[in-house]
N, C-alpha and C. Protein backbone atom coordinates (compact mmCIF):
# COMPACT_ATOMS: atom_id res chain seq x y z
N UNK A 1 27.96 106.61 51.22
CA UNK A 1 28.85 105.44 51.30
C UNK A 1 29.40 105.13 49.91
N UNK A 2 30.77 105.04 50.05
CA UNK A 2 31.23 104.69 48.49
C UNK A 2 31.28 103.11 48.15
N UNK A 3 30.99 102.85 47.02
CA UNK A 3 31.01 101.97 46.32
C UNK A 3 31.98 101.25 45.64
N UNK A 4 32.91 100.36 46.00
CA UNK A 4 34.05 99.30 45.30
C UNK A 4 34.23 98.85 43.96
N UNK A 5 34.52 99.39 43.26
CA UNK A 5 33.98 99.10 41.71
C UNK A 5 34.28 97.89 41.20
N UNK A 6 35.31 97.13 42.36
CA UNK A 6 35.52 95.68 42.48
C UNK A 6 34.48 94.71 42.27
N UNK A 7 33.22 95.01 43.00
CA UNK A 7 32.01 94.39 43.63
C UNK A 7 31.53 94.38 42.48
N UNK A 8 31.49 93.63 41.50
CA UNK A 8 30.33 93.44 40.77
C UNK A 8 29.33 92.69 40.64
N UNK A 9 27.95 92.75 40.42
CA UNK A 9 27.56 93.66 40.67
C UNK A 9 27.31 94.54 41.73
N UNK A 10 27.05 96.07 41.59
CA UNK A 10 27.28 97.16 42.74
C UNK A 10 26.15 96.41 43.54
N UNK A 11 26.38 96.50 45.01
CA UNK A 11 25.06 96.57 45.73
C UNK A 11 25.27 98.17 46.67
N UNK A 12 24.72 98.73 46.55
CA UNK A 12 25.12 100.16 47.51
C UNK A 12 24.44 99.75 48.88
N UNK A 13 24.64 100.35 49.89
CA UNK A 13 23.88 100.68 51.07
C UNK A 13 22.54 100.86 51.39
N UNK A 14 22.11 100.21 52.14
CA UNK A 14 20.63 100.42 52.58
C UNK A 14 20.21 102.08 52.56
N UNK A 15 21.13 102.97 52.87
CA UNK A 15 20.81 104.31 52.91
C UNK A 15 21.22 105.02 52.01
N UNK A 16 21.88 104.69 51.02
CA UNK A 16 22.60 105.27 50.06
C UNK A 16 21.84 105.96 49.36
N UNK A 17 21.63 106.92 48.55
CA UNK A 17 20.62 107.59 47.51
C UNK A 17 21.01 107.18 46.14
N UNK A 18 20.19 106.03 45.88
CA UNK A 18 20.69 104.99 44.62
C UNK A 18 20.41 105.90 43.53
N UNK A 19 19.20 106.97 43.56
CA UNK A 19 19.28 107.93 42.41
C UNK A 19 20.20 108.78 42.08
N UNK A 20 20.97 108.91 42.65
CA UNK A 20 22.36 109.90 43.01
C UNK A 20 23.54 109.32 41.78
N UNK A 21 23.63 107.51 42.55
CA UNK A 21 24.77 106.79 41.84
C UNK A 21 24.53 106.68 40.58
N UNK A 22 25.60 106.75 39.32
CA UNK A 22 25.75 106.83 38.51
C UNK A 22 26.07 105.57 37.70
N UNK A 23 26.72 104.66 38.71
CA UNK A 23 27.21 103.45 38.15
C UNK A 23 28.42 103.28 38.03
N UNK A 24 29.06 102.33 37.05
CA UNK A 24 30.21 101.99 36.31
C UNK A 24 30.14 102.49 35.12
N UNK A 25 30.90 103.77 34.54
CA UNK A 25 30.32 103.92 33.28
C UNK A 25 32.06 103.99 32.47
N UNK A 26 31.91 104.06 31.09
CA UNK A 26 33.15 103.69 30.24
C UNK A 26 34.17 105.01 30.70
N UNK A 27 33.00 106.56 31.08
CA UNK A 27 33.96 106.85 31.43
C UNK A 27 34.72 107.51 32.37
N UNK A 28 34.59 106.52 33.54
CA UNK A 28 34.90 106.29 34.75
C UNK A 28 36.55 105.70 34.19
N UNK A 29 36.44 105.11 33.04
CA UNK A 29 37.75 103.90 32.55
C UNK A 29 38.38 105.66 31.88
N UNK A 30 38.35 106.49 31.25
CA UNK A 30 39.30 107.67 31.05
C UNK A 30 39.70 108.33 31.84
N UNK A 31 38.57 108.82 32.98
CA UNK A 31 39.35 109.29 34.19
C UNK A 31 40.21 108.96 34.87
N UNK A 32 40.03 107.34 34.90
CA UNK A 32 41.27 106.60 35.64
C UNK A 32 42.89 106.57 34.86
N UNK A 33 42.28 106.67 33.72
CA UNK A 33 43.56 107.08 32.76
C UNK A 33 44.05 108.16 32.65
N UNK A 34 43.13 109.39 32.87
CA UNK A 34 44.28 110.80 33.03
C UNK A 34 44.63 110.96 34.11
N UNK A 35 44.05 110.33 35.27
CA UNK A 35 44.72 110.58 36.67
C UNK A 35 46.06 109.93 36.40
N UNK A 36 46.01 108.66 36.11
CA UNK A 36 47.38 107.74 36.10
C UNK A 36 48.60 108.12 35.32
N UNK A 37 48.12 108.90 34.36
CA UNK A 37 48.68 109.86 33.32
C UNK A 37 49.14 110.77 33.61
N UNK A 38 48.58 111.35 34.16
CA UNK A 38 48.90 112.49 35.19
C UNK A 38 50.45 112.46 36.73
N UNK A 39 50.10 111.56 36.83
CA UNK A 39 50.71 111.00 37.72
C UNK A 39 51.86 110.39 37.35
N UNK A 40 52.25 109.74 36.65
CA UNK A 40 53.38 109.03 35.62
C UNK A 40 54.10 110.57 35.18
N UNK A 41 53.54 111.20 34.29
CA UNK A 41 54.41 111.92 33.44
C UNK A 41 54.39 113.63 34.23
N UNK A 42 53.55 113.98 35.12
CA UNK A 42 53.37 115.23 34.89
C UNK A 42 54.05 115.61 36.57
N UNK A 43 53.86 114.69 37.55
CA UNK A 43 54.14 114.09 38.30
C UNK A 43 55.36 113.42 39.03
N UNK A 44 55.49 112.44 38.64
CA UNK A 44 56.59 112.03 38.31
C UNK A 44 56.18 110.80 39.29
N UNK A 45 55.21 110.39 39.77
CA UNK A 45 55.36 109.25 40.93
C UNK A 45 53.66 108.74 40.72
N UNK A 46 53.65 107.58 40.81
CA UNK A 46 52.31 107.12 40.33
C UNK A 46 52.32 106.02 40.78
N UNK A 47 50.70 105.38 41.41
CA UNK A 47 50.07 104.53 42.21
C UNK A 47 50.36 103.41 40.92
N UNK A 48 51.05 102.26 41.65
CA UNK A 48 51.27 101.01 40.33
C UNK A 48 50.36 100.15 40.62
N UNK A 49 49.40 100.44 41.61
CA UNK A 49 48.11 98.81 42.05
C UNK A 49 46.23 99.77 41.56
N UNK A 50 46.05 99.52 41.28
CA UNK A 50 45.12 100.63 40.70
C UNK A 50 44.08 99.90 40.30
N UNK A 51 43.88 98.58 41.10
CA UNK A 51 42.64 97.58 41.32
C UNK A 51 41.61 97.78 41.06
N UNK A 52 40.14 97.13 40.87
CA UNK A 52 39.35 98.04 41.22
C UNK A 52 38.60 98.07 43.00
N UNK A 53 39.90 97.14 43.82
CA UNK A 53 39.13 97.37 45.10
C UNK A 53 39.90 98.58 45.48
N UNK A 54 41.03 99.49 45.01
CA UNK A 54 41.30 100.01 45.29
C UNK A 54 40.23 101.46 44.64
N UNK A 55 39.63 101.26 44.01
CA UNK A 55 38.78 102.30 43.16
C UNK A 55 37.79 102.54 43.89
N UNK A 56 36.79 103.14 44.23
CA UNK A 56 35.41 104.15 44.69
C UNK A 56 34.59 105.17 43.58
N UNK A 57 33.64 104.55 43.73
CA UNK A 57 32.67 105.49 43.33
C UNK A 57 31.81 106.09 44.25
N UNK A 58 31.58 107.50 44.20
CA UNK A 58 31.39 107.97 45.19
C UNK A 58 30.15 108.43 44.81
N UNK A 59 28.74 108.73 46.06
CA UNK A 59 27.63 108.93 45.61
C UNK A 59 27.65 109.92 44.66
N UNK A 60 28.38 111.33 44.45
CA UNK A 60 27.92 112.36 43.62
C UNK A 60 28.78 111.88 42.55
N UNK A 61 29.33 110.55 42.19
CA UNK A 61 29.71 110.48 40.78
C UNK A 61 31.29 110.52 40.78
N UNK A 62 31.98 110.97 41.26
CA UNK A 62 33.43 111.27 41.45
C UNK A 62 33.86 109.97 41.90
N UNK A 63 35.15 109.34 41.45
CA UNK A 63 35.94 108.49 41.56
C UNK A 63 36.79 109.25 42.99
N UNK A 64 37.40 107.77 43.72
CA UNK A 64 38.20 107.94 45.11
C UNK A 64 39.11 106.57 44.95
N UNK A 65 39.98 107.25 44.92
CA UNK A 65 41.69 106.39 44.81
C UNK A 65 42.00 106.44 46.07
N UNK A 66 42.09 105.12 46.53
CA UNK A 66 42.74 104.58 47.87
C UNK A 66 44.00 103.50 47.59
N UNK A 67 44.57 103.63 49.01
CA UNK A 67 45.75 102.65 49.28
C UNK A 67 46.87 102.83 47.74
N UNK A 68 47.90 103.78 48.38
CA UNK A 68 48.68 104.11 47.64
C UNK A 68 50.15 103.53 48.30
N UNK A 69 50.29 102.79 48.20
CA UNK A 69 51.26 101.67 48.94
C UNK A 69 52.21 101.22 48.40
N UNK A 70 51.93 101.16 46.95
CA UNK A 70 52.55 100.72 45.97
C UNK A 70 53.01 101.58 44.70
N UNK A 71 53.34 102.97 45.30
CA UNK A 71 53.80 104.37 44.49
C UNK A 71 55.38 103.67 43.89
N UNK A 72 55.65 104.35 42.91
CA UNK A 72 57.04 104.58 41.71
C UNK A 72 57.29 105.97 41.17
N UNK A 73 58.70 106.33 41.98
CA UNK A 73 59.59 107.69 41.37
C UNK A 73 59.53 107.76 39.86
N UNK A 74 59.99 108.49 39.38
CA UNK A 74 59.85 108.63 38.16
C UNK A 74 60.97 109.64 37.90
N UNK A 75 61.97 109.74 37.00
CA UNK A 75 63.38 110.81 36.58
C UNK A 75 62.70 111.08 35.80
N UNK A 76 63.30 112.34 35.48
CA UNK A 76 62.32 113.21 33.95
C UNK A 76 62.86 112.75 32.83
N UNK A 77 64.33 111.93 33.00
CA UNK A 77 64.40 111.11 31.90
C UNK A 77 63.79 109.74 31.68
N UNK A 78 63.49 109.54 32.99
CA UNK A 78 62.70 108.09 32.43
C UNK A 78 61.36 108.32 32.08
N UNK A 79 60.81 109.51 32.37
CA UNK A 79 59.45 109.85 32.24
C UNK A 79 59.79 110.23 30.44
N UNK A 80 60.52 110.73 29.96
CA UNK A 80 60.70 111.20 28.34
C UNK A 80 60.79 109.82 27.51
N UNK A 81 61.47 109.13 27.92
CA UNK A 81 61.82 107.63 27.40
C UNK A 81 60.33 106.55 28.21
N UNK A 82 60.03 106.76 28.48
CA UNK A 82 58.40 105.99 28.82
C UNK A 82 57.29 106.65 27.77
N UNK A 83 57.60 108.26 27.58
CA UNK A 83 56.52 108.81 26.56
C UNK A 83 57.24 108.66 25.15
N UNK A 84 57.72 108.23 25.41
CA UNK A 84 58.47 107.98 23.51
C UNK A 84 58.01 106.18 23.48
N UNK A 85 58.01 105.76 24.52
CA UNK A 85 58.08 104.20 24.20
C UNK A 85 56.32 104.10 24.06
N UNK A 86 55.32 104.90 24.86
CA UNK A 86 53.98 104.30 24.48
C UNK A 86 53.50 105.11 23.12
N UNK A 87 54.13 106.17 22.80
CA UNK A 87 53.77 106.95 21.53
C UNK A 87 53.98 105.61 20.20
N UNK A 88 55.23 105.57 20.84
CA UNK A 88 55.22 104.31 19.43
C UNK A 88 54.95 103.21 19.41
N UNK A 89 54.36 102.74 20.64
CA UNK A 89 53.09 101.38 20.55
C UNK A 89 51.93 101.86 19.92
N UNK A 90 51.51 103.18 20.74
CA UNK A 90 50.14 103.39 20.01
C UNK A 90 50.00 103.78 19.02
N UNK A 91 51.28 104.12 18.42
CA UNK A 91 50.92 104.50 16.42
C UNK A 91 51.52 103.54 15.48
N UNK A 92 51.55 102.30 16.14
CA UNK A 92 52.02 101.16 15.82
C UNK A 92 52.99 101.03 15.04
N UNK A 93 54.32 101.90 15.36
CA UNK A 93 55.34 102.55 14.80
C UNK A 93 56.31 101.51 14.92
N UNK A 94 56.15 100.40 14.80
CA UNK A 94 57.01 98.79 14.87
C UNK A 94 58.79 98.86 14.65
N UNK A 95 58.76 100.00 14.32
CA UNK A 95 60.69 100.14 13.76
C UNK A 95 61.17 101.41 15.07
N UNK A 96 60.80 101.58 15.69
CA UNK A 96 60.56 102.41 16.59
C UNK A 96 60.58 101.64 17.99
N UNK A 97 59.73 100.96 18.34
CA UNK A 97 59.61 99.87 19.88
C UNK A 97 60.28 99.94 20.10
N UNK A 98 61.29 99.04 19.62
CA UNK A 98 62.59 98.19 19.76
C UNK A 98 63.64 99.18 20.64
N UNK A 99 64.17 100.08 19.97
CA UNK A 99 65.20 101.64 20.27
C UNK A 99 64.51 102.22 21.80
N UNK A 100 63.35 102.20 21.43
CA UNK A 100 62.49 103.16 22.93
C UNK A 100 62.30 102.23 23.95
N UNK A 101 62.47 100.59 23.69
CA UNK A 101 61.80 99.87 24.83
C UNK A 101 63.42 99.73 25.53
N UNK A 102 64.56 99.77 24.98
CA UNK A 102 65.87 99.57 25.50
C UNK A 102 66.19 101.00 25.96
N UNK A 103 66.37 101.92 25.30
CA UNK A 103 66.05 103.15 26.39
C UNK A 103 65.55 103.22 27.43
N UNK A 104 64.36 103.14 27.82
CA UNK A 104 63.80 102.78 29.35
C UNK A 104 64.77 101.93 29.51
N UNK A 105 65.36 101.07 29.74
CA UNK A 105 66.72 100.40 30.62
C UNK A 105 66.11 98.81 30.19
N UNK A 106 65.26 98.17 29.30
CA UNK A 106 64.88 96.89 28.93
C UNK A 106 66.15 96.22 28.61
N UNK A 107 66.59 94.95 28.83
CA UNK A 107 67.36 94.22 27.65
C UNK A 107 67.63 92.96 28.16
N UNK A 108 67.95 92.39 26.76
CA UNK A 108 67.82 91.43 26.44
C UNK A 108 69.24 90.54 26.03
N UNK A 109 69.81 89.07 26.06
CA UNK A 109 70.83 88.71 26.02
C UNK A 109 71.67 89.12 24.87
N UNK A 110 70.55 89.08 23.65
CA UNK A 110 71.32 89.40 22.34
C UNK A 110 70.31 90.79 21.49
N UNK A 111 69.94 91.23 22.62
CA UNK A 111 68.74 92.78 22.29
C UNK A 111 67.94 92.24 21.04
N UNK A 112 67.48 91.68 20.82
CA UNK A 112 66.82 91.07 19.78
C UNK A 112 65.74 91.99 20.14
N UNK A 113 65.79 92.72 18.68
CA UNK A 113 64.17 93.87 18.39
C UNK A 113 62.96 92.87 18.32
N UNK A 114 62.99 91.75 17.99
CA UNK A 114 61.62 90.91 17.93
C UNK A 114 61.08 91.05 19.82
N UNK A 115 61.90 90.47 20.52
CA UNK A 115 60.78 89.82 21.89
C UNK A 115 61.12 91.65 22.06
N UNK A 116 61.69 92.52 22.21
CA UNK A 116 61.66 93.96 22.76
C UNK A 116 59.83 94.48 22.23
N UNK A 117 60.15 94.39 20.84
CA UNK A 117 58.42 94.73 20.22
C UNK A 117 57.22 93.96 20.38
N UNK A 118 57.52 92.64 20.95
CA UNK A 118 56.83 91.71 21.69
C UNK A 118 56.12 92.17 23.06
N UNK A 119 57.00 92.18 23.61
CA UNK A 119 56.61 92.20 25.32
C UNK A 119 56.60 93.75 25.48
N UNK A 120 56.63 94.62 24.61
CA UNK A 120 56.58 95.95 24.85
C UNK A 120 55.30 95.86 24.79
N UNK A 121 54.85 95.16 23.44
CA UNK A 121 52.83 95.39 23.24
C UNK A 121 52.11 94.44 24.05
N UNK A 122 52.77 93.45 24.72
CA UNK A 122 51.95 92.76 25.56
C UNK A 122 51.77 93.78 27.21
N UNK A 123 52.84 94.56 27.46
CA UNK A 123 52.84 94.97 28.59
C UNK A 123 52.06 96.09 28.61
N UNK A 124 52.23 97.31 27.56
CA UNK A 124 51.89 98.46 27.69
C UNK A 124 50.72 98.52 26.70
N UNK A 125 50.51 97.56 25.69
CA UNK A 125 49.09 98.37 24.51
C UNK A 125 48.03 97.24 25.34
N UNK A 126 47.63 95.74 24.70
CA UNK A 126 46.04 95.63 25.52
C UNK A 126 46.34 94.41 25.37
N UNK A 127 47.55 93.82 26.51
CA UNK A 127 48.17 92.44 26.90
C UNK A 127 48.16 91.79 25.91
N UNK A 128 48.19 89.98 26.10
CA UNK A 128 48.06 89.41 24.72
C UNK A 128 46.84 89.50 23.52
N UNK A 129 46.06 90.64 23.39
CA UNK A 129 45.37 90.68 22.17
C UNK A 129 45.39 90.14 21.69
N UNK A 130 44.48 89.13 20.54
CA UNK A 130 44.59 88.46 19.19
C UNK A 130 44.75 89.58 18.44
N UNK A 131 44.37 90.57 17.89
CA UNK A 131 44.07 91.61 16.75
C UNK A 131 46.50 91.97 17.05
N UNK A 132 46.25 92.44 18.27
CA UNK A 132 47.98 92.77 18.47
C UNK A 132 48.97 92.02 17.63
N UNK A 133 48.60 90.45 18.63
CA UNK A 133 50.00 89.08 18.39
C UNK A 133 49.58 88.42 17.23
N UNK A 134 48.16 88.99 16.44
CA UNK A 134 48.18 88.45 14.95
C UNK A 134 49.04 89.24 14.02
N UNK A 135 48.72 90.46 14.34
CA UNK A 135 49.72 91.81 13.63
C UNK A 135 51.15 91.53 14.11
N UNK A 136 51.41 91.38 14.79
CA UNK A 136 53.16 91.75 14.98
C UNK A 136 53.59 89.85 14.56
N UNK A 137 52.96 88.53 14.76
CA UNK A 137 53.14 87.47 14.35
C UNK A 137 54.15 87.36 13.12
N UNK A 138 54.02 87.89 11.91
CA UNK A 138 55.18 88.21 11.27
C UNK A 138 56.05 88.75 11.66
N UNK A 139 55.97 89.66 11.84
CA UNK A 139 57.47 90.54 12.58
C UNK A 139 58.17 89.51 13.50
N UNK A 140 57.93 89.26 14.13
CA UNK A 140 58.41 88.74 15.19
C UNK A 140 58.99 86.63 15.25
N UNK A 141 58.37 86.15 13.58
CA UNK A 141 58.71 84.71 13.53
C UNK A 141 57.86 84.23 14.32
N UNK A 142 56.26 84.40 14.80
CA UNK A 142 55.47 83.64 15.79
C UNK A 142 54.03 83.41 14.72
N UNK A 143 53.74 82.11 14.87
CA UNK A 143 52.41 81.78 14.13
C UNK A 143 51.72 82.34 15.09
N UNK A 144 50.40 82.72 14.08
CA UNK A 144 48.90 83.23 14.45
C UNK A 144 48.17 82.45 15.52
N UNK A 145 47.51 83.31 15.82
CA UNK A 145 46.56 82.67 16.91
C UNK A 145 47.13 81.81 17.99
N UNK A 146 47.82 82.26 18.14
CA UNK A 146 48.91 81.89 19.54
C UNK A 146 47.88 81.38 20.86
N UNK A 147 48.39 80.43 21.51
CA UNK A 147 47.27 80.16 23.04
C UNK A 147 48.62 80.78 23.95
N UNK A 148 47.96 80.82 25.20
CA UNK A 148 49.23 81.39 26.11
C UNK A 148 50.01 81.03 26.27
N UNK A 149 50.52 79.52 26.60
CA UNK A 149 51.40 78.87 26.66
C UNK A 149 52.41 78.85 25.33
N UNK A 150 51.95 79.22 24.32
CA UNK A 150 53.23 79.37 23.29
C UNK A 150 53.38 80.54 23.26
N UNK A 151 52.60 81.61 23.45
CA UNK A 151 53.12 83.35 23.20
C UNK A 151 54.20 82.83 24.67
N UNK A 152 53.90 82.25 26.53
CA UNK A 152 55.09 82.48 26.77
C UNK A 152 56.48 81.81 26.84
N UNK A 153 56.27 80.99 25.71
CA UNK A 153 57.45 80.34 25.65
C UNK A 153 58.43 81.34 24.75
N UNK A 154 57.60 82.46 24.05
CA UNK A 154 58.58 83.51 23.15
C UNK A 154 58.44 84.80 23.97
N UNK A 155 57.99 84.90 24.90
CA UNK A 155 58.28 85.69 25.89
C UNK A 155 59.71 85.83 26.83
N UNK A 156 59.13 84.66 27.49
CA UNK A 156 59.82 84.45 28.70
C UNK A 156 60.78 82.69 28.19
N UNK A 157 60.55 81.74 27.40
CA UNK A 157 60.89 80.45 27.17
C UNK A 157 62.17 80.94 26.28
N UNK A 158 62.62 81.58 26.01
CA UNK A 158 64.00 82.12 25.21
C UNK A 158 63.83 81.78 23.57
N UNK A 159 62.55 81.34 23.14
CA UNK A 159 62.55 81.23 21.77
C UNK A 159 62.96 82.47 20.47
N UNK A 160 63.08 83.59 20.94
CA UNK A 160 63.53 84.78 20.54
C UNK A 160 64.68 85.35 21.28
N UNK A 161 64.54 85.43 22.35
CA UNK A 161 66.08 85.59 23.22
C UNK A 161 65.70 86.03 24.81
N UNK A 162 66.56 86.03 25.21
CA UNK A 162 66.54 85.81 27.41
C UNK A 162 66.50 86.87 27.76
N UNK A 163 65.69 87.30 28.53
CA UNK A 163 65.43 88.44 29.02
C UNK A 163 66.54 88.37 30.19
N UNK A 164 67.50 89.81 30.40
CA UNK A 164 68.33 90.12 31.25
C UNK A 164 68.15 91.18 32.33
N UNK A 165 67.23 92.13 31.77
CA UNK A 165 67.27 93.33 32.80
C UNK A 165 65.95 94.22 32.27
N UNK A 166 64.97 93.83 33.16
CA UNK A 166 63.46 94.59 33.50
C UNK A 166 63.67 95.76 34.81
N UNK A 167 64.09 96.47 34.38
CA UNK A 167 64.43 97.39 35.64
C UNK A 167 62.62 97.76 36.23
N UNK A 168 63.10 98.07 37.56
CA UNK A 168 62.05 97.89 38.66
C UNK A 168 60.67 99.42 38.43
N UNK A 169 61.36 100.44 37.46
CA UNK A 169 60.04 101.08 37.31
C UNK A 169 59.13 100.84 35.82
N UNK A 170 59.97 99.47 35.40
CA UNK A 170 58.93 99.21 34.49
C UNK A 170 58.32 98.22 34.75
N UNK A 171 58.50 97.48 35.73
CA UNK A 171 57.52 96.68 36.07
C UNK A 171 56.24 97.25 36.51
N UNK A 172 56.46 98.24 37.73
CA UNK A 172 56.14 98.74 38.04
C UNK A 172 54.63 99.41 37.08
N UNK A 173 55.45 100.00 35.94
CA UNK A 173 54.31 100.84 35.10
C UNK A 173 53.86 99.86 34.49
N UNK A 174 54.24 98.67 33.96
CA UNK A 174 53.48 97.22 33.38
C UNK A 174 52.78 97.12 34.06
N UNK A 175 52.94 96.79 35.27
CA UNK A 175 51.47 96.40 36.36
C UNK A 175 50.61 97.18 35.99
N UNK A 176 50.99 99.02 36.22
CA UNK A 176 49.65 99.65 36.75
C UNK A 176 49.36 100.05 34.68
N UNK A 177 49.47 99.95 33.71
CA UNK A 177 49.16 99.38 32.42
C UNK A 177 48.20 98.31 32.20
N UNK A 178 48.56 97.18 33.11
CA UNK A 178 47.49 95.68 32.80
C UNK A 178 46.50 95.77 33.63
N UNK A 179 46.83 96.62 35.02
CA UNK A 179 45.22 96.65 35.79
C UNK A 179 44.77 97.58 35.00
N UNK A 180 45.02 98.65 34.78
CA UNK A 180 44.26 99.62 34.16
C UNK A 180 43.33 99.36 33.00
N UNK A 181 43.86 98.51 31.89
CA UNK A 181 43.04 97.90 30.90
C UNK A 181 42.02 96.99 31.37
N UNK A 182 42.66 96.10 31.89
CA UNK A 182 41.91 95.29 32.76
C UNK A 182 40.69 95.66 33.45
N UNK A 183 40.71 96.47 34.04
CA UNK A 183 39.45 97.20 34.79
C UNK A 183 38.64 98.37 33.75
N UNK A 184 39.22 98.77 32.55
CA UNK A 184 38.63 98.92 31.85
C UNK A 184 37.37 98.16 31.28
N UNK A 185 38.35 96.51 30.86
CA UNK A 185 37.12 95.44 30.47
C UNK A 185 35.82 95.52 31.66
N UNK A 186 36.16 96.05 32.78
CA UNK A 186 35.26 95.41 33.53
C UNK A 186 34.12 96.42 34.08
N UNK A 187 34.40 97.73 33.27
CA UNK A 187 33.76 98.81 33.65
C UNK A 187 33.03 98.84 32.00
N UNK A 188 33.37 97.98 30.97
CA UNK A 188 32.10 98.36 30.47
C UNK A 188 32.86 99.23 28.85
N UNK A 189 34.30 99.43 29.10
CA UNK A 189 34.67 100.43 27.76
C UNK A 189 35.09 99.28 27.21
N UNK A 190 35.38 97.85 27.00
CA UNK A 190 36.16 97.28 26.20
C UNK A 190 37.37 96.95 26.44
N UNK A 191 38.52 96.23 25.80
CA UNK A 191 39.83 96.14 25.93
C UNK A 191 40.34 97.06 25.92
N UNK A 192 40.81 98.27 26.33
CA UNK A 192 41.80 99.54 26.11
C UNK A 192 43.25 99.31 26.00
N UNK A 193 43.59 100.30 25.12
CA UNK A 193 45.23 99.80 25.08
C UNK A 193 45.66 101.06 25.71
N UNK A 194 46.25 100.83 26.82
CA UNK A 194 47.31 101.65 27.91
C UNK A 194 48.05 102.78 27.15
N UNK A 195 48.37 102.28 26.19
CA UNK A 195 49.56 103.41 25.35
C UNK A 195 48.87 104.13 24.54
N UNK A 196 47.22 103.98 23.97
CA UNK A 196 46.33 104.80 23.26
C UNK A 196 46.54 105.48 24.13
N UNK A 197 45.84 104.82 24.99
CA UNK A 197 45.02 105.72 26.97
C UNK A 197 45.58 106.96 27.13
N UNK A 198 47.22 106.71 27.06
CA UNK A 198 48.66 107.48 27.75
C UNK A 198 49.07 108.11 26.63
N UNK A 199 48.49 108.28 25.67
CA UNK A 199 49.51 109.18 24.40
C UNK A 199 49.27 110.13 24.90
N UNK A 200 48.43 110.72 24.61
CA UNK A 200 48.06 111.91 24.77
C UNK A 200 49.00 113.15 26.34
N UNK A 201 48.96 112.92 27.41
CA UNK A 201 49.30 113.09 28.35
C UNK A 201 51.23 112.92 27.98
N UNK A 202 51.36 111.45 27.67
CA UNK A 202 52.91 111.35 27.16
C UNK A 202 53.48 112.39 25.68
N UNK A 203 52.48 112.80 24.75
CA UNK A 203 52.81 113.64 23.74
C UNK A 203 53.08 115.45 24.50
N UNK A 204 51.93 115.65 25.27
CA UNK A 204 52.25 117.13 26.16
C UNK A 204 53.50 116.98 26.93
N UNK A 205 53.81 115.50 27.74
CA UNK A 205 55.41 115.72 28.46
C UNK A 205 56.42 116.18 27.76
N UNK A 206 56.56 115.41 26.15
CA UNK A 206 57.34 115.46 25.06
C UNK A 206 57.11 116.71 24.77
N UNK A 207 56.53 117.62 24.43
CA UNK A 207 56.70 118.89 24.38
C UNK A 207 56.65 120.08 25.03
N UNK A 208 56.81 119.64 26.26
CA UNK A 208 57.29 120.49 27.37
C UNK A 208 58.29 120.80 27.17
């Protein structure tokens, strides 16, 4: 009987062979990242709900991905311009965001590179971070230590400029980005940043 990695804590089955199960382990949180990786770039179409009730652990240890309901196409150009945009979150290549997050089809009323390098690292590296929105806080004209309600007033409140056009497969990959970290925290590896997670996998598309 598989196990919901939702359920925390696990309770398995009265019959289950509890010596068998392995648990929640950190890296249960990488596998879920090269599958998704896999799937995004190599692929071209990838599960955007990636919950952890949608997750299984299965007695011999192997992960089981269910309810794929919520799949996204992928063009091999948007897949090249998605691996250029998390390469340069995760090498914190700040003059760089801006160019790659409007490529994927992002923009903004007056393209202002501040909220583009903003909401690029909130969506795709490890959501609102302190260590992130303390680092980019200069760049961007936003005091430190931000609470939520003021990071979204420079989000979404137009204090940097109005968001016009989030085309529908980046939402899409934002979602399955924030569960993915997200269920990271909850398996035990820490905050993960999505675009570390995804370099790797996005650097082999790029040189295909």
């Amino acid at each position: 009987m598989p196990v919901i990695l939702g359920n925390m804590p696990m309770a398995l089955v009265p019959w289950a062979p509890k010596r068998r199960h392995p648990g929640p382990t950190k890296r249960a949180s990488k596998v879920l990242y090269n599958v998704h990786g896999y799937e995004i770039f190599q692929l071209g179409l990838f599960n955007s709900d990636p919950h952890a009730g949608n997750v299984f652990m299965l007695p011999d240890g192997r992960l089981g991905l269910i309810d794929y309901g919520a799949c996204t196409r992928l063009t091999v150009e948007q897949r090249v311009c998605i691996a250029r945009l998390l390469v340069a979150i995760a090498d914190e290549d700040d003059d760089s965001v801006p160019g790659a997050f409007w490529s994927c089809g992002f923009r903004s009323k007056n393209q202002d590179p501040r909220l583009a390098l903003l909401l690029a690292h909130v969506f795709f590296n490890r959501g609102p971070y302190p260590y992130d929105m303390n680092r980019l806080a200069p760049k961007v004209g936003m005091p430190e230590d931000v609470d939520i309600m003021t990071l979204d007033s420079y989000i979404r409140g137009g204090k940097l400029d109005e968001i016009e056009d989030f085309p529908g497969h980046l939402v899409m990959l934002q979602r399955c980005a924030m569960v993915l970290s997200g269920l990271a925290l909850e398996l035990g590896a820490g905050r993960l940043s999505s675009a570390e997670m995804l370099k790797p996998q996005a650097q082999t598309w790029l040189q295909q």
